[in-house]
N, C-alpha and C. Protein backbone atom coordinates (compact mmCIF):
# COMPACT_ATOMS: atom_id res chain seq x y z
N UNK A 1 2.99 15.91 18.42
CA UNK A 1 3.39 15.56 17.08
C UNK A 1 2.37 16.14 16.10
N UNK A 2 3.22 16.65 15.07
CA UNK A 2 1.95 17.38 13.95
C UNK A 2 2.25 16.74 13.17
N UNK A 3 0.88 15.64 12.68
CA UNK A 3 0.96 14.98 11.22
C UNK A 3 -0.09 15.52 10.14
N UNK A 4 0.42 15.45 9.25
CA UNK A 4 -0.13 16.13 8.11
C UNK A 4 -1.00 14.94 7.36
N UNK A 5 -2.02 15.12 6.86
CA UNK A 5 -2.74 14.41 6.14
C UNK A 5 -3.40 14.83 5.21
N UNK A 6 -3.09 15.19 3.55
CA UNK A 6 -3.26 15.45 2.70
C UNK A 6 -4.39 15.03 1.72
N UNK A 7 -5.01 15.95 1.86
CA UNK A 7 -6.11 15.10 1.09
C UNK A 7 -6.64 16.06 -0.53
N UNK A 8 -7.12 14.95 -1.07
CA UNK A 8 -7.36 15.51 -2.65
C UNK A 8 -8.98 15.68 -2.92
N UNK A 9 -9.30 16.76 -3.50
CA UNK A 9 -10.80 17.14 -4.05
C UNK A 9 -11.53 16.08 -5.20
N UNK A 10 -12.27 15.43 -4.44
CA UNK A 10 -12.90 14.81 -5.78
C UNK A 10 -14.56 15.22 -5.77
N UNK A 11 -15.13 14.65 -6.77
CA UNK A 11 -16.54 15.44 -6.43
C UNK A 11 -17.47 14.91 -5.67
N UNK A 12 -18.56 15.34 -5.18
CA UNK A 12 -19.38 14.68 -3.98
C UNK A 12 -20.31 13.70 -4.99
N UNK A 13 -20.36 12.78 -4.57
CA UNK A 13 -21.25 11.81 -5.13
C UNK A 13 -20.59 10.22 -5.67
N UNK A 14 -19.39 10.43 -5.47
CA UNK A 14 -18.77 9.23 -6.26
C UNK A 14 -17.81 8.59 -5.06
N UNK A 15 -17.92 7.04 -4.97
CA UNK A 15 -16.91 6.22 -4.27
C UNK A 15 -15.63 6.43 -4.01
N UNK A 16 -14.95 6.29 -3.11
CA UNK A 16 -13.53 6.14 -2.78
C UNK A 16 -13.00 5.76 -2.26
N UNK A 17 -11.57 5.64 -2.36
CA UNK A 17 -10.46 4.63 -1.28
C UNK A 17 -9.72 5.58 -1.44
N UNK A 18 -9.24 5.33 0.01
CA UNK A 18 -7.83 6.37 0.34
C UNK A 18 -7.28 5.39 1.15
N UNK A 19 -5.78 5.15 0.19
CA UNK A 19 -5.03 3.96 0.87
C UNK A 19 -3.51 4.86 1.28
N UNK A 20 -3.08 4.42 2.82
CA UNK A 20 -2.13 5.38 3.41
C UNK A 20 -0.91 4.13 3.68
N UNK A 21 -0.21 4.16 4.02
CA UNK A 21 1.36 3.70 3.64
C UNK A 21 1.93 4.30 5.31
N UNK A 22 2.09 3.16 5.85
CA UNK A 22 2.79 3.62 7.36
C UNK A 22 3.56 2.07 7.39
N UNK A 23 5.13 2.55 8.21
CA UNK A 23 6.25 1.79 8.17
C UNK A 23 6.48 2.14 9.78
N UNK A 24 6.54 0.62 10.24
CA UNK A 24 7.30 1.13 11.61
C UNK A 24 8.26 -0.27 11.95
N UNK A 25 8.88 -0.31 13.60
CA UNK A 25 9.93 -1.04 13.47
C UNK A 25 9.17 -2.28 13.84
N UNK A 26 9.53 -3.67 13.70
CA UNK A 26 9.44 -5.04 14.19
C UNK A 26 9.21 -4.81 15.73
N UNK A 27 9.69 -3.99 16.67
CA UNK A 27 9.43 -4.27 17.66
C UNK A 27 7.75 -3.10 18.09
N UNK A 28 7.57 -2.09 17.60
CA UNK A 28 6.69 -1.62 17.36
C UNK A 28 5.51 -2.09 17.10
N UNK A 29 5.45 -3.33 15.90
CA UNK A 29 4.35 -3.96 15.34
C UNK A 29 3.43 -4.39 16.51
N UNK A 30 3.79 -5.25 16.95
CA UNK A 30 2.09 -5.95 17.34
C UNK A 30 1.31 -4.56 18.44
N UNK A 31 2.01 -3.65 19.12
CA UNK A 31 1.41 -2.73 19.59
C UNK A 31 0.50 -1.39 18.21
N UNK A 32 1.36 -1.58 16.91
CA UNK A 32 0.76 -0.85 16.30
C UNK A 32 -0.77 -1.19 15.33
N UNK A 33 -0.39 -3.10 15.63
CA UNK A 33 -1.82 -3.86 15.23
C UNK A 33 -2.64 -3.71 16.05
N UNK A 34 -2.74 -3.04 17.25
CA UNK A 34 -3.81 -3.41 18.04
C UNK A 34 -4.53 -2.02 18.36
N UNK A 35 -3.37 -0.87 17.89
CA UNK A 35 -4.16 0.31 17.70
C UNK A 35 -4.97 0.24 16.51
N UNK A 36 -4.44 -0.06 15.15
CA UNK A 36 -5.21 -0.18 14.31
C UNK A 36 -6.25 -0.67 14.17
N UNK A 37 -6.03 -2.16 14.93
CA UNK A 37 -7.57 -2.76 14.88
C UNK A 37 -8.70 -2.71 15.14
N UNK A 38 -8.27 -1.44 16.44
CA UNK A 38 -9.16 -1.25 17.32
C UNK A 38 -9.86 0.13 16.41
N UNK A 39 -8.98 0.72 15.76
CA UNK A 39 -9.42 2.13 14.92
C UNK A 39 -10.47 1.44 13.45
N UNK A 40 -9.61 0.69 13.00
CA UNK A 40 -10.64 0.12 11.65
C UNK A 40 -12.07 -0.21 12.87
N UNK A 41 -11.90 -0.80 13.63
CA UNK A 41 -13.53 -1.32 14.26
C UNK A 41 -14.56 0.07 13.82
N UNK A 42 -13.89 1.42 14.56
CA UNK A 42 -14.34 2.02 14.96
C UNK A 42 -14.80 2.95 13.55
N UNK A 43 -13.84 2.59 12.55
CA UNK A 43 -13.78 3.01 11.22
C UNK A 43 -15.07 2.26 10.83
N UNK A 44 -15.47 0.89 10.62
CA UNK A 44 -16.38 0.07 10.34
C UNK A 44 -17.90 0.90 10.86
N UNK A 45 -17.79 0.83 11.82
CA UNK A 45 -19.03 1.53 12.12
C UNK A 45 -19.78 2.74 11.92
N UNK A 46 -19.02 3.06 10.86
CA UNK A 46 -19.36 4.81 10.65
C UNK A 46 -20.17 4.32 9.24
N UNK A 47 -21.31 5.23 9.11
CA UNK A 47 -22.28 5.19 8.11
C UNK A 47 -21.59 5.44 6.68
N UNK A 48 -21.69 4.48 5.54
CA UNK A 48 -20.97 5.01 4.92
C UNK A 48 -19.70 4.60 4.08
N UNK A 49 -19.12 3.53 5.44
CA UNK A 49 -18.18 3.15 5.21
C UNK A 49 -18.09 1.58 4.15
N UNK A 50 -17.58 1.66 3.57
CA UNK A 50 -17.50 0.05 2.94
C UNK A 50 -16.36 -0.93 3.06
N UNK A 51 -15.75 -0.76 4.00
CA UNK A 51 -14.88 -1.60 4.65
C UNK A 51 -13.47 -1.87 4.79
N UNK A 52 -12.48 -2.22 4.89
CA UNK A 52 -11.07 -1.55 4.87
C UNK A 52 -10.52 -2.94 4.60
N UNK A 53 -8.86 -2.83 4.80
CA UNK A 53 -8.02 -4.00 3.88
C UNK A 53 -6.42 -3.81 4.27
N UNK A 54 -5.75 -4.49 5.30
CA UNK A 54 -4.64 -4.12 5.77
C UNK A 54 -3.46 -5.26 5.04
N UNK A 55 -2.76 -4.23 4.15
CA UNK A 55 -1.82 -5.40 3.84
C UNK A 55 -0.07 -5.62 4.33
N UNK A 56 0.57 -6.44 4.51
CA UNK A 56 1.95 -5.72 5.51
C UNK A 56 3.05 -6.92 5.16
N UNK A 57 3.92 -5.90 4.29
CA UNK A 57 5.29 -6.19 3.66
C UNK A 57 6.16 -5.82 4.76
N UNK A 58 7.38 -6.99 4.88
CA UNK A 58 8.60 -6.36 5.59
C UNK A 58 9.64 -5.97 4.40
N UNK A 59 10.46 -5.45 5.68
CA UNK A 59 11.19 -4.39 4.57
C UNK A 59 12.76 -4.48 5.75
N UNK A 60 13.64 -5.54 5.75
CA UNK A 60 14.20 -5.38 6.97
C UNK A 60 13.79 -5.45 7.95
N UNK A 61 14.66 -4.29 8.62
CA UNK A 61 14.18 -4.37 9.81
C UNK A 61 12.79 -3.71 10.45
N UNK A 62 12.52 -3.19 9.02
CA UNK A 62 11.04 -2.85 9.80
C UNK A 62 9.60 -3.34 8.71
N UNK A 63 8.60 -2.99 9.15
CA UNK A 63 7.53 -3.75 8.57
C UNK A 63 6.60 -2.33 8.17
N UNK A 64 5.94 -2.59 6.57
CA UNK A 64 4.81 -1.51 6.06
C UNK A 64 3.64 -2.06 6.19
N UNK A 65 2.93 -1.08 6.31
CA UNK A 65 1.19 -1.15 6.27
C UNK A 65 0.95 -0.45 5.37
N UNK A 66 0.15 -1.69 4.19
CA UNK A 66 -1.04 -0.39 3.74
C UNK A 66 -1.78 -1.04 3.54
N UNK A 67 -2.73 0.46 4.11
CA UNK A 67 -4.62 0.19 4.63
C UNK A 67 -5.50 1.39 3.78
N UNK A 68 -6.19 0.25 3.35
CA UNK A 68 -6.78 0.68 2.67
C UNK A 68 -8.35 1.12 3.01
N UNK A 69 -8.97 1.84 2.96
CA UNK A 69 -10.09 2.26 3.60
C UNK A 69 -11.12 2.84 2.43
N UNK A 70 -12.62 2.03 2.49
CA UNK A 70 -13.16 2.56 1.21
C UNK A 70 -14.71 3.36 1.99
N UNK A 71 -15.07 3.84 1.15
CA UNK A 71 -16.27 5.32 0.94
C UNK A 71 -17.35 4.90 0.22
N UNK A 72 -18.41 5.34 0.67
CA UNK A 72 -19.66 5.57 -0.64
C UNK A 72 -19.13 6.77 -1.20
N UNK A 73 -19.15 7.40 -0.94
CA UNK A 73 -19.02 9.06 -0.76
C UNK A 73 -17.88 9.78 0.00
N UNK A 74 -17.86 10.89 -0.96
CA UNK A 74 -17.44 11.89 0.28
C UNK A 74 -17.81 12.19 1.18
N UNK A 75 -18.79 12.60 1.64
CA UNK A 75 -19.98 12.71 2.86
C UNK A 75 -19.28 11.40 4.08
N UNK A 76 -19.41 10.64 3.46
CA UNK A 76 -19.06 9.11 4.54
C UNK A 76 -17.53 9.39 4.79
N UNK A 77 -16.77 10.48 3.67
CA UNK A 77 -15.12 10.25 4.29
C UNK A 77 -15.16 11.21 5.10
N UNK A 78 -15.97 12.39 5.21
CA UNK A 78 -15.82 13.52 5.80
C UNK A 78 -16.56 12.88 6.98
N UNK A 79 -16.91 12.19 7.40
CA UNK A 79 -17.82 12.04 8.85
C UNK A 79 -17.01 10.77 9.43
N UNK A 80 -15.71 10.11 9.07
CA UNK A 80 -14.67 9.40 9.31
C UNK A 80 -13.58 10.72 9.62
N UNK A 81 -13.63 11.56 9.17
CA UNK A 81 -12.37 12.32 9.42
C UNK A 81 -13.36 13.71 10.56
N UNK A 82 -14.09 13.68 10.82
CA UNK A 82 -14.66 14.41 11.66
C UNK A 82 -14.99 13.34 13.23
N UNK A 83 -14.81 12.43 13.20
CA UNK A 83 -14.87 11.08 14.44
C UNK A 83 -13.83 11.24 15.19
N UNK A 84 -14.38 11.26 16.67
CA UNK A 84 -13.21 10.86 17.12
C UNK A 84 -11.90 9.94 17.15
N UNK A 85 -12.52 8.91 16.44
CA UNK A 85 -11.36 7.78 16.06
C UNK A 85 -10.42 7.93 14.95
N UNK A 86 -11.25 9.20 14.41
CA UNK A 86 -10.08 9.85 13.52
C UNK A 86 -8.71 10.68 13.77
N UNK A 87 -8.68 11.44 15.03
CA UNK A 87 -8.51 11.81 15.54
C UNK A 87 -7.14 10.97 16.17
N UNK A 88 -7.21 10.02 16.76
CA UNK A 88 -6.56 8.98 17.49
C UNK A 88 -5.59 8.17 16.20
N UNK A 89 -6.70 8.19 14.94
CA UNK A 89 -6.26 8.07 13.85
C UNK A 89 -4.60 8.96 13.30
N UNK A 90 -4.97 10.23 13.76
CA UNK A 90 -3.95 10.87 13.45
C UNK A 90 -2.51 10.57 13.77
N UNK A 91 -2.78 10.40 15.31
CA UNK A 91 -1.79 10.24 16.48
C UNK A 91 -1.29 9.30 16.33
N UNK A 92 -1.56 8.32 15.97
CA UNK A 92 -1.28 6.59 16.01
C UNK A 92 -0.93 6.08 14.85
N UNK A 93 -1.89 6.26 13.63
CA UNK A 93 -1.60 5.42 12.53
C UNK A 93 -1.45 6.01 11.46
N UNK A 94 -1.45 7.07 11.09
CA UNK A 94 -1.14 8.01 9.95
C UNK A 94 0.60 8.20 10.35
N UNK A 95 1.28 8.04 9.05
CA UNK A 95 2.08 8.08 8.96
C UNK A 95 3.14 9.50 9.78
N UNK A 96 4.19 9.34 10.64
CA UNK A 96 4.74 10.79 11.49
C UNK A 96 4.94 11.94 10.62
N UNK A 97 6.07 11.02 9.35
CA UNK A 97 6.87 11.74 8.67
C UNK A 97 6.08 11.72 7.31
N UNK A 98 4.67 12.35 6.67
CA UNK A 98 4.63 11.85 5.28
C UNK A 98 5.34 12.54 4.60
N UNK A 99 5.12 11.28 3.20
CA UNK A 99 6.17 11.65 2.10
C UNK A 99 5.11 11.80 0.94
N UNK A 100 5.66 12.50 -0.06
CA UNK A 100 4.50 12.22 -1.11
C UNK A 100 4.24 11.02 -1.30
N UNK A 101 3.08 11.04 -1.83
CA UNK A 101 2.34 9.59 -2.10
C UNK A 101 1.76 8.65 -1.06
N UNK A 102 2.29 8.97 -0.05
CA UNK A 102 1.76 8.29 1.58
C UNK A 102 -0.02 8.00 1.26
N UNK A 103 -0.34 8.71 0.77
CA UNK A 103 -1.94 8.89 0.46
C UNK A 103 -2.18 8.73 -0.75
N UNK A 104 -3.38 7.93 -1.35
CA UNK A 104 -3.39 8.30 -2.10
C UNK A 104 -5.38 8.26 -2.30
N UNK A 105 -6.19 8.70 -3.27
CA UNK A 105 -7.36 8.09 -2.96
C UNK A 105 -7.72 7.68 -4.02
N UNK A 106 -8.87 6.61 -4.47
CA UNK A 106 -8.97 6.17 -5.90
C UNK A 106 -10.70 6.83 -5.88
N UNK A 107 -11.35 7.26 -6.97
CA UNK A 107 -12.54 6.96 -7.15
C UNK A 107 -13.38 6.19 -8.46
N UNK A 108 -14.30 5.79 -8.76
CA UNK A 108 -14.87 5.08 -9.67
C UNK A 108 -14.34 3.44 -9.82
N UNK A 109 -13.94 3.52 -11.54
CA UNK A 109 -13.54 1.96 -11.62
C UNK A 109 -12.06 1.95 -10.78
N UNK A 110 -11.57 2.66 -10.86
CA UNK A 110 -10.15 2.60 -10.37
C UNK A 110 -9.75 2.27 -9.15
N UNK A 111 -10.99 2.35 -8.06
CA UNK A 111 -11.06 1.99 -7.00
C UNK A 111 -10.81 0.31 -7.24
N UNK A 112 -11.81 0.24 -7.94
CA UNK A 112 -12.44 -1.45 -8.07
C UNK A 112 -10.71 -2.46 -8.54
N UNK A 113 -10.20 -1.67 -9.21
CA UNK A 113 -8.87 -2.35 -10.16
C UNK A 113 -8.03 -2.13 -8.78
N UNK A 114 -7.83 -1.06 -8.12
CA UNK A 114 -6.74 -0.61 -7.28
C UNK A 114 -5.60 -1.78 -7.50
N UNK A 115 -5.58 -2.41 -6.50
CA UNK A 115 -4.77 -3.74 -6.16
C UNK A 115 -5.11 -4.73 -6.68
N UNK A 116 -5.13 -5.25 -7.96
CA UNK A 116 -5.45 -6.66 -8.62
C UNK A 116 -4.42 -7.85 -8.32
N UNK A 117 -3.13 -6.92 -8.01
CA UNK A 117 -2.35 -8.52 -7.79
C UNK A 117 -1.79 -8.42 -6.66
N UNK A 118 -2.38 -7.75 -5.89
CA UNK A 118 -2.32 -7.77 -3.86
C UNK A 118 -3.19 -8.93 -3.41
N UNK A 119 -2.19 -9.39 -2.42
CA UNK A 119 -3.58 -10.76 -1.66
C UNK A 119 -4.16 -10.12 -1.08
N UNK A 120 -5.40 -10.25 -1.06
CA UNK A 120 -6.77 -10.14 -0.31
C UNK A 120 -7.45 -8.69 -1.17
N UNK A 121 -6.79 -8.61 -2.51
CA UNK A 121 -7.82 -8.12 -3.54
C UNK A 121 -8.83 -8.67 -4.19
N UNK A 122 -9.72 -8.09 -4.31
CA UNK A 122 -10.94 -9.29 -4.93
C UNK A 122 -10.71 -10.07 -6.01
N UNK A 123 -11.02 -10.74 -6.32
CA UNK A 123 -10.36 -11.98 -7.45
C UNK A 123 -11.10 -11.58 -8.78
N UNK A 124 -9.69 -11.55 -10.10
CA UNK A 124 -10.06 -10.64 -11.16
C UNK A 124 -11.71 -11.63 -12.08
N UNK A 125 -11.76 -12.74 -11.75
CA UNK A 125 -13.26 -13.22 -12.27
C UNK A 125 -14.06 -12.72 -11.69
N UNK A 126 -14.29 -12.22 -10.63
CA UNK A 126 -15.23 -11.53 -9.62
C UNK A 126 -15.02 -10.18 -10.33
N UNK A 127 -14.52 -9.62 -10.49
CA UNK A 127 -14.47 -8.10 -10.90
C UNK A 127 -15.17 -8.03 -12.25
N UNK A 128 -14.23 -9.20 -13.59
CA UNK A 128 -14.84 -9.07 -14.81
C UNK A 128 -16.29 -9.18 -14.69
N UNK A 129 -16.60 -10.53 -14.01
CA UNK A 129 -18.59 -10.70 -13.80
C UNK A 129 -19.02 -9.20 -13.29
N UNK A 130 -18.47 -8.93 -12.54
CA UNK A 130 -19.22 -7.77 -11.99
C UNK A 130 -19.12 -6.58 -13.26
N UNK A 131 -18.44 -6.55 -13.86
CA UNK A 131 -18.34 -5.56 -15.03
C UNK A 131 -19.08 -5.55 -16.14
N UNK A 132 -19.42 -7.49 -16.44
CA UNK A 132 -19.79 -7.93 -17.52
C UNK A 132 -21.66 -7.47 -17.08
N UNK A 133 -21.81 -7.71 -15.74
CA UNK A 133 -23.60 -8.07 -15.45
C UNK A 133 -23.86 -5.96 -15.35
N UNK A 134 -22.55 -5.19 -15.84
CA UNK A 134 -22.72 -3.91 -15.66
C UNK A 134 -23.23 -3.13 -16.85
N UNK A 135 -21.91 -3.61 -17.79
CA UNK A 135 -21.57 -3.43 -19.39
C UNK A 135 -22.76 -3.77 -19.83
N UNK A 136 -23.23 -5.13 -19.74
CA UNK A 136 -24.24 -5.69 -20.92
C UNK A 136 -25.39 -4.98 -20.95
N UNK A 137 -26.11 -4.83 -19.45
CA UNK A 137 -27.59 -4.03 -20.00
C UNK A 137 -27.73 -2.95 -20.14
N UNK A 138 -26.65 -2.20 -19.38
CA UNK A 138 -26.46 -0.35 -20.21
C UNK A 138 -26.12 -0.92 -21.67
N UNK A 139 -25.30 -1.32 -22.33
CA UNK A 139 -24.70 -1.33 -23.81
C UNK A 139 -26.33 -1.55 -24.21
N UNK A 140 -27.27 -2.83 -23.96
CA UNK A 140 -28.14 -3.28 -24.59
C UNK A 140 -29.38 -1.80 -24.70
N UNK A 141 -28.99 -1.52 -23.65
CA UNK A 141 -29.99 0.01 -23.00
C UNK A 141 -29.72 1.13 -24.11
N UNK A 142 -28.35 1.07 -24.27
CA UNK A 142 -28.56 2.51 -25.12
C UNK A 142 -28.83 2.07 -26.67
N UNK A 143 -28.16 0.69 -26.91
CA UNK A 143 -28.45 0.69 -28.37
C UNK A 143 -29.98 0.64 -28.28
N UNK A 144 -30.86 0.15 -27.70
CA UNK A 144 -32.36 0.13 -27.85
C UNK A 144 -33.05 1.51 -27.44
N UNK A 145 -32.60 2.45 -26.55
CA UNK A 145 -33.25 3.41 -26.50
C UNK A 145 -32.80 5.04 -27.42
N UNK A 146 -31.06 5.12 -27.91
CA UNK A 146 -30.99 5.81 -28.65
C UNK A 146 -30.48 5.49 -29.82
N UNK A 147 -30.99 4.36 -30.84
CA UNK A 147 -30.81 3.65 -32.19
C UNK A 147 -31.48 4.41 -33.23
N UNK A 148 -32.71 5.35 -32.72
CA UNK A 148 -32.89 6.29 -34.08
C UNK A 148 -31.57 7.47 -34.27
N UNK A 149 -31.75 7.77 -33.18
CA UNK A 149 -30.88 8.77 -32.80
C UNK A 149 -29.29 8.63 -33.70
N UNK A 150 -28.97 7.43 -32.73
CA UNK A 150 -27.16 6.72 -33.68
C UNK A 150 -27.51 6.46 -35.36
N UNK A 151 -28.41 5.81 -35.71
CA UNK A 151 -28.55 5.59 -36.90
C UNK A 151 -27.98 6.85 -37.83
N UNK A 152 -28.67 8.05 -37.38
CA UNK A 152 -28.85 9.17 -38.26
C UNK A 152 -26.79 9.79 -38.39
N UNK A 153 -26.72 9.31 -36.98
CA UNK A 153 -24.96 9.65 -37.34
C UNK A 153 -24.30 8.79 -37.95
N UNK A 154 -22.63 9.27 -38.36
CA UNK A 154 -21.86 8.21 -39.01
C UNK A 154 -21.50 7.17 -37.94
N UNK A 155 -20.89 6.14 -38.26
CA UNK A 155 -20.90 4.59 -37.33
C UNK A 155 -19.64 5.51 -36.34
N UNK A 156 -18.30 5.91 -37.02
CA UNK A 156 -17.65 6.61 -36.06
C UNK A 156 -17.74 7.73 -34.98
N UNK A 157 -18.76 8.59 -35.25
CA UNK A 157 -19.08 9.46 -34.26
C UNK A 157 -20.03 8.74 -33.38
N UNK A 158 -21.11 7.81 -33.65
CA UNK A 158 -22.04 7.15 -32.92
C UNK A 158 -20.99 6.28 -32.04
N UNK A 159 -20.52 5.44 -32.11
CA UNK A 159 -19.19 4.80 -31.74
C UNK A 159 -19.02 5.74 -30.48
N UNK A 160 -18.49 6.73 -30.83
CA UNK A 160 -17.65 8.01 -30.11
C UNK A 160 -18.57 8.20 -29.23
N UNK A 161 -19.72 8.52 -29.50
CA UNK A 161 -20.68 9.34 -28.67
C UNK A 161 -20.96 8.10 -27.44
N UNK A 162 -21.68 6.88 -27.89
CA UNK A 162 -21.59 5.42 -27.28
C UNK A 162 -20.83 5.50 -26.01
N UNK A 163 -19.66 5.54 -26.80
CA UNK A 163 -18.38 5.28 -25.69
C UNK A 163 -18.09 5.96 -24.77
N UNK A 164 -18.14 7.41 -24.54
CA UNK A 164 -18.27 8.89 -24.11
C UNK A 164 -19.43 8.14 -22.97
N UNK A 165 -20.66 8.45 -23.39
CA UNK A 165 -21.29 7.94 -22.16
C UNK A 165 -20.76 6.81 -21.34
N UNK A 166 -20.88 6.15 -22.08
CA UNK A 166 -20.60 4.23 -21.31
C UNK A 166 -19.43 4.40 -20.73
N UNK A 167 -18.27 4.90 -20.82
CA UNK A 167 -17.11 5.34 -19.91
C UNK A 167 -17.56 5.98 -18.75
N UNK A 168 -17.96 7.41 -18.79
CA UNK A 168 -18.28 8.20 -18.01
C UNK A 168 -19.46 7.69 -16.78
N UNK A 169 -20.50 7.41 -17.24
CA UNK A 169 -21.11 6.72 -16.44
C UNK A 169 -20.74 5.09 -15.70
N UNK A 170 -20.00 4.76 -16.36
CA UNK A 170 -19.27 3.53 -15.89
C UNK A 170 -18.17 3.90 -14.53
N UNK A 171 -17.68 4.54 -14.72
CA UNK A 171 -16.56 5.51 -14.01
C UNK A 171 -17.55 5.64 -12.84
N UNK A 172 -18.22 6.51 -12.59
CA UNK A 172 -18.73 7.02 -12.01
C UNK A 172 -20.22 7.12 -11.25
N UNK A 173 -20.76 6.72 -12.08
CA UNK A 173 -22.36 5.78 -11.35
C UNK A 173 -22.38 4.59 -11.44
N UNK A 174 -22.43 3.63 -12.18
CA UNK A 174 -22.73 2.32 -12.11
C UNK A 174 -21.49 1.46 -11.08
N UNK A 175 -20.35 1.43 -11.68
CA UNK A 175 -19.34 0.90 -10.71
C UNK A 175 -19.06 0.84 -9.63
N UNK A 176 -19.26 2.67 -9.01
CA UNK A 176 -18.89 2.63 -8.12
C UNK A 176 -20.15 1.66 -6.97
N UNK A 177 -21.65 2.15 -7.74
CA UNK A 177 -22.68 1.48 -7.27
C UNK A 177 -23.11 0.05 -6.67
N UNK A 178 -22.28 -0.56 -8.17
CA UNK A 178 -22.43 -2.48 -7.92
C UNK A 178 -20.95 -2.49 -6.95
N UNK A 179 -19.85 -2.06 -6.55
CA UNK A 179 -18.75 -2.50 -5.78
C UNK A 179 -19.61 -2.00 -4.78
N UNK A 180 -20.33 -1.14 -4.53
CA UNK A 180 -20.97 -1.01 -3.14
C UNK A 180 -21.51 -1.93 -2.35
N UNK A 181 -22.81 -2.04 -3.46
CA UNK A 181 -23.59 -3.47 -3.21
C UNK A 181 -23.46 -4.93 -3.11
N UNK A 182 -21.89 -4.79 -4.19
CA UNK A 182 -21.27 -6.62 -3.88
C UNK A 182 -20.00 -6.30 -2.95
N UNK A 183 -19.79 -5.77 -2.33
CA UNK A 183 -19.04 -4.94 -2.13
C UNK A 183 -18.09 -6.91 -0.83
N UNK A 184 -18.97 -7.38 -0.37
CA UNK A 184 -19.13 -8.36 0.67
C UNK A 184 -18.40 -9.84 -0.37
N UNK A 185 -19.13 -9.53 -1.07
CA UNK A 185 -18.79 -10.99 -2.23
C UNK A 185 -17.67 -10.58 -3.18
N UNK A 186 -17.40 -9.34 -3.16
CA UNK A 186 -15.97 -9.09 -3.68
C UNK A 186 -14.72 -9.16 -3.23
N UNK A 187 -15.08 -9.94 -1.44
CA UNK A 187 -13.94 -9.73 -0.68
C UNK A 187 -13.46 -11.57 -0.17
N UNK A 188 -15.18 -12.11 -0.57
CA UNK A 188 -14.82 -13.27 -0.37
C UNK A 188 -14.01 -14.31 -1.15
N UNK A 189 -13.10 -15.18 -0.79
CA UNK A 189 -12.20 -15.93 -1.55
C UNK A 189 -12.74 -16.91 -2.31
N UNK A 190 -13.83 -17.15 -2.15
CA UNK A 190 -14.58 -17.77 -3.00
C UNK A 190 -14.98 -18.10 -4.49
């Protein structure tokens, strides 16, 4: 069987999830939970990894998976897809027939939002705190370290300029950083 697994360029240095979409029949299932489970283990243990998330709608007569699998890095997805359990990965739990969208991968905040109203997404007070203990001391950071600087511009371009960073770096270093590190307490129901 040749399955295709499509993957998208993002840049090296930033977090990700690549969540895949596989449907099989009711009688299929519990043999296809036990390949999986045994593959996330093996997924878990790879350097890198920040932990995965299986969620499973029926649909009739047959039942979907989607698993979600998250990254520090690219580096950490490329040494998951270079594993042998990736491999087995192919054969087993990646979808036979993909369709577009079967894949998809998130990086930065978008990871963090992915699934907000999926069970066993992290709970949206847990996310805002984590945003709020993110937001506040960069915001406090730049107005105190570039305030001569903003002063000298108009309030709207300073604004602009503000925001430009604090997006961008939000996106992309800080977020993906603290979901790393709370990465455990973002999963608990707590």
């Amino acid at each position: 069987m040749n399955v295709h697994y499509p993957m998208e360029t993002f840049s090296t240095g930033s977090a990700l999830t690549v969540l895949v979409h596989r449907s099989v029949s009711r009688e299929e299932e519990q043999k296809f939970l036990k390949v999986l489970q045994a593959l996330l283990g093996e997924f878990n243990r790879i350097s890198g990894t920040l932990g995965s998330h299986v969620f499973r709608r029926e649909m009739g007569d047959r039942v979907e998976f989607s698993i979600l699998q998250s990254f520090f890095d690219e580096s950490a997805h490329q040494a998951w897809r270079k594993s042998p359990g990736f491999e087995r990965w192919l054969r087993e739990v990646a979808p036979e027939k993909p369709t577009p969208g079967h894949l998809r991968r998130y990086s930065g905040m978008e990871a963090l939002f992915v699934s907000a109203k999926t069970p066993g997404a992290p709970l949206r007070w847990k996310m805002a705190l984590l945003m709020l203990a993110a937001v506040f001391p960069f915001s406090l950071a730049i107005n105190l370290w570039f305030a001569p600087v903003l002063a000298r511009m108009s309030a709207v371009i300073g604004s602009l300029v503000t925001s430009i960073v604090m997006v961008l770096l939000m996106t992309y270093v800080i977020v993906p950083i603290l979901t790393w590190l709370f990465v455990g307490w973002l999963k608990t129901e707590d």
